[in-house]
Protein backbone atom coordinates (compact mmCIF):
# COMPACT_ATOMS: atom_id res chain seq x y z
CA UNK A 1 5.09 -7.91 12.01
CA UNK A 2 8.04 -5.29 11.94
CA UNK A 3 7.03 -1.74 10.31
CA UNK A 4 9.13 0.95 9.68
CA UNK A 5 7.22 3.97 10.43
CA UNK A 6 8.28 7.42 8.85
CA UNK A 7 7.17 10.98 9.95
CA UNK A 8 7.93 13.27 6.97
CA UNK A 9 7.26 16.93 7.79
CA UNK A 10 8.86 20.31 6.45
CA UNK A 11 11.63 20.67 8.52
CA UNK A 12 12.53 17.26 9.14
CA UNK A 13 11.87 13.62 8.77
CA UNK A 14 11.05 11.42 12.11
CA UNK A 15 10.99 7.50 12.15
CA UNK A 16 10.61 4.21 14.30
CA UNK A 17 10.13 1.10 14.07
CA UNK A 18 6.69 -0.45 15.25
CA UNK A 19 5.59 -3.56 16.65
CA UNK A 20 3.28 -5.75 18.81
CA UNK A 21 5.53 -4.46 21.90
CA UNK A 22 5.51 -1.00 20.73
CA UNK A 23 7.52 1.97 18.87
CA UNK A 24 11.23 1.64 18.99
CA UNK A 25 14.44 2.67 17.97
CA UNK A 26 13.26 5.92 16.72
CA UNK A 27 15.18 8.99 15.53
CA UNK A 28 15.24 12.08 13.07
CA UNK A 29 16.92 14.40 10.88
CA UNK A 30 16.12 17.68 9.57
CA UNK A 31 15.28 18.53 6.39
CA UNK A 32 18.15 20.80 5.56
CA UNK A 33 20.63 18.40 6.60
CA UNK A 34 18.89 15.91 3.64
CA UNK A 35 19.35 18.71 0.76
CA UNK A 36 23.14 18.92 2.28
CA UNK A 37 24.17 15.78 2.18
CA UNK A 38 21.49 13.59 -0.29
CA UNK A 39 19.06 10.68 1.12
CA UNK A 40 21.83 8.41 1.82
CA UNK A 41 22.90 9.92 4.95
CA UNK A 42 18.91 9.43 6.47
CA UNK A 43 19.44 5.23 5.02
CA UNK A 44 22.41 5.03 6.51
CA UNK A 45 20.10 5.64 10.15
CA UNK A 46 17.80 3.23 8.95
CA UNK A 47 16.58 -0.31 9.61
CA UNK A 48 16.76 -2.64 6.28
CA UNK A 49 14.86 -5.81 8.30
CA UNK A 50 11.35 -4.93 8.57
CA UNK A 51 8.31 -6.27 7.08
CA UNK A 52 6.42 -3.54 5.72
CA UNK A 53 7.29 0.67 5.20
CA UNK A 54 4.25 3.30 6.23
CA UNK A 55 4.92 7.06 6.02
CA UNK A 56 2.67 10.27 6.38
CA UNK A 57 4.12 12.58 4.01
CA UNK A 58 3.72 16.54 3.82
CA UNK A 59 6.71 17.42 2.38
CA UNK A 60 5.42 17.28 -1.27
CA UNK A 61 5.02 14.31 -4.41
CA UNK A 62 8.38 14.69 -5.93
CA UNK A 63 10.13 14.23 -2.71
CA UNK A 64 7.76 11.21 -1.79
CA UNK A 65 8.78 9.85 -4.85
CA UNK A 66 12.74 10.02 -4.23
CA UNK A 67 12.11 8.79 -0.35
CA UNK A 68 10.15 5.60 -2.05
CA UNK A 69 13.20 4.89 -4.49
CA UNK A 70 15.69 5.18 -2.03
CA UNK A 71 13.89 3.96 1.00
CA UNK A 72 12.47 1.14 -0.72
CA UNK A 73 15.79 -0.43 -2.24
CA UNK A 74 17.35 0.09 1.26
CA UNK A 75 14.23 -2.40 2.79
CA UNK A 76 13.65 -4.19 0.24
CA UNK A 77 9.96 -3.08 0.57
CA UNK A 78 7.38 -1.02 -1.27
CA UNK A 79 6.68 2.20 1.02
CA UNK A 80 2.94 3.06 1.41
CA UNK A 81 1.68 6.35 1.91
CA UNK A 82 -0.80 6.90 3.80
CA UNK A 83 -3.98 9.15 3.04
CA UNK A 84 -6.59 11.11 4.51
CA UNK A 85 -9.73 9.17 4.09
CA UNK A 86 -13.21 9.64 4.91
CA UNK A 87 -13.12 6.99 7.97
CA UNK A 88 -10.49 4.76 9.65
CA UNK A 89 -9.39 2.89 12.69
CA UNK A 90 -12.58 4.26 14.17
CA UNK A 91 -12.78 7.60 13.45
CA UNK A 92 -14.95 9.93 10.94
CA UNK A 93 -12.96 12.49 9.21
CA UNK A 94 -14.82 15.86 9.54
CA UNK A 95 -13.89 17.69 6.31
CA UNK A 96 -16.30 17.67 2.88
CA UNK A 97 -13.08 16.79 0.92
CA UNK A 98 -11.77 14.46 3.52
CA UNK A 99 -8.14 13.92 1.14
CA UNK A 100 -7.80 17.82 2.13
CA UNK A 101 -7.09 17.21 5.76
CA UNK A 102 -3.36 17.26 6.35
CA UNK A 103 -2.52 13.35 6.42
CA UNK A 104 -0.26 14.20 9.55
CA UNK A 105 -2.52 15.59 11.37
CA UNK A 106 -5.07 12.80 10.10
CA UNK A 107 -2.73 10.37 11.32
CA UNK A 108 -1.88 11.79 14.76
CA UNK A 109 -5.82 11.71 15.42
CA UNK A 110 -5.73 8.09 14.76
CA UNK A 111 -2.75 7.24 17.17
CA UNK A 112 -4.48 9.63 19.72
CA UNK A 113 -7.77 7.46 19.40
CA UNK A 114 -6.13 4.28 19.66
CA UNK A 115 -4.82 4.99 23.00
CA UNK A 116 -7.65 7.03 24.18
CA UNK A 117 -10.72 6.26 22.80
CA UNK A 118 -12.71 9.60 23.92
CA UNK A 119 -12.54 13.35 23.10
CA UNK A 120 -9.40 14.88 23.02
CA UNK A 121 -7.80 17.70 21.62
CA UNK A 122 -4.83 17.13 19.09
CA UNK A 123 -2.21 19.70 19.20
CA UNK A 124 0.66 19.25 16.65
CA UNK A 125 3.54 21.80 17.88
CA UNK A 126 5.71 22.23 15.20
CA UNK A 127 6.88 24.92 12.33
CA UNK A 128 3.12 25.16 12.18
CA UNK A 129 0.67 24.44 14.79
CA UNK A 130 -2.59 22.45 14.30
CA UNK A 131 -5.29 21.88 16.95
CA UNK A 132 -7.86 19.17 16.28
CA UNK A 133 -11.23 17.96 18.12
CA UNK A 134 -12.33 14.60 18.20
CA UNK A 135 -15.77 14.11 20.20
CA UNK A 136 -16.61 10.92 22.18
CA UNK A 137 -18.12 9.11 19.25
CA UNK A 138 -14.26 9.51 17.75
CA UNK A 139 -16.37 12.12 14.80
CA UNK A 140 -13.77 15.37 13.91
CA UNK A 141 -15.10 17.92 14.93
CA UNK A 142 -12.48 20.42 12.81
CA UNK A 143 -9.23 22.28 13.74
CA UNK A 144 -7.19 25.19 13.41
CA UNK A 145 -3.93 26.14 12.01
CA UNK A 146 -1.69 28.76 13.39
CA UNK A 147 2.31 29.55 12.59
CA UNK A 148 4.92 27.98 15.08
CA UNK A 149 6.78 29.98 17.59
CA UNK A 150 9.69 30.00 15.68
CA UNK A 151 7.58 30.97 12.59
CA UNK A 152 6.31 33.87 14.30
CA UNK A 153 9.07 35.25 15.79
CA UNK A 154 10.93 35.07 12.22
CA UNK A 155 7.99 36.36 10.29
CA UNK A 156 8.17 39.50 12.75
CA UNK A 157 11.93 40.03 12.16
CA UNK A 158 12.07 39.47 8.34
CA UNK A 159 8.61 42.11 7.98
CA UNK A 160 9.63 45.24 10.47
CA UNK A 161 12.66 46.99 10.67
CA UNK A 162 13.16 47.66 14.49
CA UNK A 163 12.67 43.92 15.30
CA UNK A 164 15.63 41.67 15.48
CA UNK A 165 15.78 37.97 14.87
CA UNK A 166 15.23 35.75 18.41
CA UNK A 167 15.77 32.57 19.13
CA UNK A 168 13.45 29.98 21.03
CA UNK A 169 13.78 29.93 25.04
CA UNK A 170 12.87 27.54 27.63
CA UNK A 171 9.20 27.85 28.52
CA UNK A 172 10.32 28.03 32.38
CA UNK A 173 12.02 31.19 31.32
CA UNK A 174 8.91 32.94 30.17
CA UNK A 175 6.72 32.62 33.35
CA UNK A 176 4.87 34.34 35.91
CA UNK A 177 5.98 37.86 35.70
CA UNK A 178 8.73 37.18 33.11
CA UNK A 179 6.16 37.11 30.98
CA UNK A 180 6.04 40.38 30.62
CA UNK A 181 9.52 41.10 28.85
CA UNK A 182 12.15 44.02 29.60
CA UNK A 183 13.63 43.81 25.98
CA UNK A 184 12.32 43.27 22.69
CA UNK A 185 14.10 40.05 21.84
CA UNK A 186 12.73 38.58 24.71
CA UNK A 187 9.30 40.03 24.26
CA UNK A 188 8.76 38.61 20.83
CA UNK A 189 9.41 35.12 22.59
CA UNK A 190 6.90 35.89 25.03
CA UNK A 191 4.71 36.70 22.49
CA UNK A 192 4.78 34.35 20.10
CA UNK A 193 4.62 31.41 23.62
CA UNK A 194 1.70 33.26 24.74
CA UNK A 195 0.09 33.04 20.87
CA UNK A 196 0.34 29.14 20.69
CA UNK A 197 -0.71 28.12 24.17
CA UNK A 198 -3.52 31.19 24.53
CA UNK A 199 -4.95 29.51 21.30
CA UNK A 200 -4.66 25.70 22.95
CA UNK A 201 -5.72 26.72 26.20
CA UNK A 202 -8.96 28.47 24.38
CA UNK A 203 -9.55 25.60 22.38
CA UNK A 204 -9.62 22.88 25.01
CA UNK A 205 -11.66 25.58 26.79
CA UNK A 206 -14.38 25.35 24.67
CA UNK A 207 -14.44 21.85 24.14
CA UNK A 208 -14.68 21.03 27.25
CA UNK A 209 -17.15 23.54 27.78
CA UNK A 210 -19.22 21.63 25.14
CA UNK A 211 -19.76 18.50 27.90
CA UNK A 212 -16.87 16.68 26.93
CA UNK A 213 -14.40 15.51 29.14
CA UNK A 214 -11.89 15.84 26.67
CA UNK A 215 -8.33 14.90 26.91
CA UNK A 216 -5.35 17.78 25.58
CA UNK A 217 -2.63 15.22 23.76
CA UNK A 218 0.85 16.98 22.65
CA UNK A 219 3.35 16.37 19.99
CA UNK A 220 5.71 17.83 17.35
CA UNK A 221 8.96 18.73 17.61
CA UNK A 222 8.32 22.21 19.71
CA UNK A 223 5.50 20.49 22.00
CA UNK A 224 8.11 20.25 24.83
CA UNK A 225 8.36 23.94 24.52
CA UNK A 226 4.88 25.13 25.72
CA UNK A 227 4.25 22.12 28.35
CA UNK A 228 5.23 24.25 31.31
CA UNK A 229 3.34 27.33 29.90
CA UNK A 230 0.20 25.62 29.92
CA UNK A 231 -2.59 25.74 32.77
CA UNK A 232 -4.46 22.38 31.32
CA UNK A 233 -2.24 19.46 31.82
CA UNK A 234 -0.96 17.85 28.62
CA UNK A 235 -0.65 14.42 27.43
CA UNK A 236 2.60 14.29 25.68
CA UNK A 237 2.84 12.11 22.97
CA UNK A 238 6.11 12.92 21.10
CA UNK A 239 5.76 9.54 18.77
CA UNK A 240 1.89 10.14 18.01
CA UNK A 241 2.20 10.41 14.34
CA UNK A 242 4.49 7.19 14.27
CA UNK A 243 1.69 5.63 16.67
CA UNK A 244 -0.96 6.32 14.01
CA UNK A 245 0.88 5.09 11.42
CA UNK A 246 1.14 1.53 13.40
CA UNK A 247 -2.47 1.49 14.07
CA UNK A 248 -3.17 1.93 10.23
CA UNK A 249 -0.85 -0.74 9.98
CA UNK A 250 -2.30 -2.92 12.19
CA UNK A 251 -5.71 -2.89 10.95
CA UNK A 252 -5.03 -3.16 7.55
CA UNK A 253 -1.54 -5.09 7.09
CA UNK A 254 0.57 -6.07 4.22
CA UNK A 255 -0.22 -8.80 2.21
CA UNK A 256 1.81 -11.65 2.05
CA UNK A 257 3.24 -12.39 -1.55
C-alpha cells in the first residue's frame, strides 16, 4: 500500500507519502501562500499514484471540504479524515469528550507510540505549542497548550506600545549569558524561548518524577528552534504527525472495491 499522508495545520499544510519502507517524498506549504494562489498550486506538489489519502485536519470543515474536492480528483481517491477517538493503535485517549482532543495532537501521540511504545512526552512546536503525556500502559495522561514563540512575541508587540515587532532567532543565539538580553527586541526572543522550553522542561520534569522513564519526542515546524535550548535531550520527530497518520493507516486500511 501507497498513502498519501497530509498534515493540515493553521499556518501551513505538510505531506508525505507512506509506506511499508517508510515516509517519503515529503514537503509543505504555508497557508497564506494557498489563499494567494488557490489549491492548485499545493496539487501541483502532489503525488496522483497512491492507494489511499489520510489527513489530520485543524484548519476548519469548510476548508476540509475544498482540500477533499480538489485533493481527491487529483488521486483519484476519497480522502479520510481522521478523528480523535476514544482508543486506537494502542492507546487510551484521556479526555471525557475524547472527539475534543485536537486530532493533531491525537495523531502525533499515535506515531510517537508506534515507535516507542513507553511514556513519553509529546511536544508539538508550532504557532501553538501542545505538550502531551502518555504513561507506560500507552493511557493519556492530559496536556497543555501554550502560544508559539512567534505567537508570543507578536501578541506582545500588537498589545503595548513601547514593544516592537521581533523576529525568531537561532536558539544558539540565546544561550548561556545571552540569555539575558541588552535590547528589547532581543529580550522578547529570549523570553518568549525561555516560555516554551521552561514549560517542556517542567513538564518532562514531573513526569519523570512520577516513576516513569519517559521519553521527550519533538515536532512542528518551530521544534528545531528550542532543541539547543533544552537541558533534557529531545527526540526529534519532524514527520510525527505524518507517522501517525500511517499507523492509523496501517491498522485499519482501505478497502478494496
Amino acid at each position: 500500500m501507497k498513502a498519501l499522508l497530509l498534515d493540515v495545520g493553521n499556518t501551513r499544510i505538510k505531506w508525505g507519502v507512506g509506506d511499508e519502507t517508510g515516509i517519503h517524498r515529503t514537503g509543505h506549504i504555508a497557508q497564506e501562500t494557498l489563499k494567494e494562489q488557490g489549491l492548485g498550486v499545493l496539487t501541483s506538489r502532489l503525488p496522483h499514484d497512491v492507494d489511499a489519502v489520510i489527513a489530520s485536519n485543524v484548519a476548519g470543515p469548510t476548508f476540509a471540504t475544498r482540500l477533499a474536492g480538489v485533493v481527491g480528483m487529483h488521486c483519484g481517491r476519497d480522502v479520510r479524515f481522521a478523528a480523535s477517538t476514544r482508543t486506537a493503535c494502542g492507546i487510551t485517549n484521556g479526555y471525557r469528550q475524547p472527539r475534543r482532543l485536537g486530532v493533531d495532537r491525537w495523531v502525533a501521540l499515535i506515531g510517537a507510540w508506534a515507535e516507542l511504545e513507553r511514556a513519553c512526552l509529546v511536544v508539538d512546536v508550532g504557532t501553538a505549542v501542545t505538550i502531551d503525556a502518555l504513561d507506560d500502559e500507552g493511557l493519556h495522561l492530559g496536556g497543555q497548550i501554550l502560544p508559539g514563540i512567534a505567537l508570543m512575541a507578536s501578541s506582545l508587540a500588537e498589545d503595548t506600545a513601547q514593544i516592537p515587532p521581533t523576529k525568531p532567532v537561532k536558539t544558539e543565539a540565546l544561550t548561556g549569558e545571552n540569555l539575558f538580553a541588552k535590547n528589547t527586541r532581543t529580550a522578547v526572543q529570549s523570553g518568549a524561548l525561555g516560555a516554551v522550553t521552561g514549560a517542556v522542561e517542567r513538564a518532562i520534569r514531573t513526569l519523570r518524577s512520577s516513576a516513569y522513564d519517559a521519553e521527550l519526542v519533538l515536532t512542528g515546524g518551530d521544534a528545531s528552534r528550542i532543541l539547543g535550548a533544552l537541558d533534557a535531550e529531545p527526540l526529534h520527530r519532524p514527520n510525527l504527525v505524518l507517522q501517525g497518520l500511517w499507523r492509523l493507516l496501517e491498522t485499519d486500511p482501505p478497502r478494496t472495491p
